[in-house]
Protein backbone atom coordinates (compact mmCIF):
# COMPACT_ATOMS: atom_id res chain seq x y z
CA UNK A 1 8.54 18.28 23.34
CA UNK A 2 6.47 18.72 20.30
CA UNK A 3 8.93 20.66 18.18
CA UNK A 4 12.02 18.46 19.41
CA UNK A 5 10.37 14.66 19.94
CA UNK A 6 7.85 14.49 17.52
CA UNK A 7 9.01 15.36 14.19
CA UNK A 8 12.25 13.21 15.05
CA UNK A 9 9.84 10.10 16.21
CA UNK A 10 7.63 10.79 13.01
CA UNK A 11 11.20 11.03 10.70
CA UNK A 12 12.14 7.67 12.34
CA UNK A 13 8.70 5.49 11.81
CA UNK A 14 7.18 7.10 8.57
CA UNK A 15 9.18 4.03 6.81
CA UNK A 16 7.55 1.04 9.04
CA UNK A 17 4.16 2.75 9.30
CA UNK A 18 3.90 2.89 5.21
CA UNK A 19 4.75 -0.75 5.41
CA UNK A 20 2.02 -1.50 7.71
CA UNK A 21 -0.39 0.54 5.94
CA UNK A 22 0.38 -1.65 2.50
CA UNK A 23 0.25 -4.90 4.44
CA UNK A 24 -3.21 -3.96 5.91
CA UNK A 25 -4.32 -2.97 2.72
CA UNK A 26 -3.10 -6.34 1.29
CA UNK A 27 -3.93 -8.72 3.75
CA UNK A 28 -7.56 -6.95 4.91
CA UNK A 29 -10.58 -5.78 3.39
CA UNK A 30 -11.23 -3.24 6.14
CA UNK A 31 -9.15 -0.48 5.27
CA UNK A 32 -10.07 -0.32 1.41
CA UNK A 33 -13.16 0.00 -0.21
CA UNK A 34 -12.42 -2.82 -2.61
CA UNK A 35 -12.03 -5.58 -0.64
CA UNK A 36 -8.55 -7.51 -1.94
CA UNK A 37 -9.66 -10.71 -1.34
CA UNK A 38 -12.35 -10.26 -3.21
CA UNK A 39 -10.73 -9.59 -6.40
CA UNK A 40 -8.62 -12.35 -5.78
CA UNK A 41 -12.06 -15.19 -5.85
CA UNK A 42 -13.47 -13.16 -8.54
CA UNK A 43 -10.12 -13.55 -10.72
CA UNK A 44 -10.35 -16.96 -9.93
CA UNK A 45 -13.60 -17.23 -10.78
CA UNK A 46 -13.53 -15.76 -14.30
CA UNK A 47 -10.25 -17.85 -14.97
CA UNK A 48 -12.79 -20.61 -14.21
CA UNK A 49 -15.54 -19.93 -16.71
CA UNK A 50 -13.73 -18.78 -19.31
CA UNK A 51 -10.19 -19.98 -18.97
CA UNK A 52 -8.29 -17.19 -19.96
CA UNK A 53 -5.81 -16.95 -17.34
CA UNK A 54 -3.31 -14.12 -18.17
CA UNK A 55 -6.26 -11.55 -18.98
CA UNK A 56 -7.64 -12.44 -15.38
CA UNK A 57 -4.48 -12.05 -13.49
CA UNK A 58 -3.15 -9.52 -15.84
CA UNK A 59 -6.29 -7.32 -14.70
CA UNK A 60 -5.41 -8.43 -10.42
CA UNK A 61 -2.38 -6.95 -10.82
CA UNK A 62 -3.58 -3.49 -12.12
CA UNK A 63 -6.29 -3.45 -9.54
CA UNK A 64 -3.27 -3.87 -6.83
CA UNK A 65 -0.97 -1.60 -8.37
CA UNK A 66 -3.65 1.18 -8.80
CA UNK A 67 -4.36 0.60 -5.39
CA UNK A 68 -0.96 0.31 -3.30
CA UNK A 69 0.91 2.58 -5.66
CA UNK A 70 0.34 5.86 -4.41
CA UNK A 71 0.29 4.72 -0.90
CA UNK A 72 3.68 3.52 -1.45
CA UNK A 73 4.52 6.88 -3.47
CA UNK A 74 3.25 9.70 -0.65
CA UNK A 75 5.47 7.02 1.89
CA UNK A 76 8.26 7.40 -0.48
CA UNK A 77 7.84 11.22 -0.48
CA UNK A 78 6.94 12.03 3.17
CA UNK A 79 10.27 9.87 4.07
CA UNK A 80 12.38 12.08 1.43
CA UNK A 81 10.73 15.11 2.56
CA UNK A 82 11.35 14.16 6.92
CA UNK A 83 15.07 13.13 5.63
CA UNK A 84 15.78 16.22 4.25
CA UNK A 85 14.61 18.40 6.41
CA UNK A 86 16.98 16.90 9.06
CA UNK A 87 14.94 15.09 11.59
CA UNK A 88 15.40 11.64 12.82
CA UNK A 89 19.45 11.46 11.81
């Protein structure tokens, strides 16, 4: 069972779990040590004082992309990697 089921289950939901990861990541500050949300009131905060909007979301969407980007990358690779090593077709 553990050579035949499990690599084929993991080739089959290695796609949907990266997803969930990203969306937790997202949506929750529980699972990252900068909390999201977070950045988001404190980009709103300096577009507040010193009104310089693009800088402040400009610098939001760096902090997500440095973030979610190699999440979304070792997803990208393990699925490549599962696929072409035959399991889950």
């Amino acid at each position: 069972m553990r050579y035949i089921v499990f690599p084929q289950a993991a080739a089959v939901s290695v796609p949907s779990l990266t997803a969930n990861i990203i969306f937790l990541i997202k949506e929750t500050s529980v699972f990252s040590g900068i909390a999201l949300a977070d950045l988001m009131y404190v980009a709103k905060d300096l577009i507040g004082i010193y009104y310089q909007t693009k800088e402040a979301l400009f610098m939001l969407v760096i902090a997500y992309l440095a973030l979610l980007l190699p999440i979304s990358l070792l997803g990208t690779w393990l699925e490549r990697r599962l696929r072409n090593a035959g399991f889950g077709n």
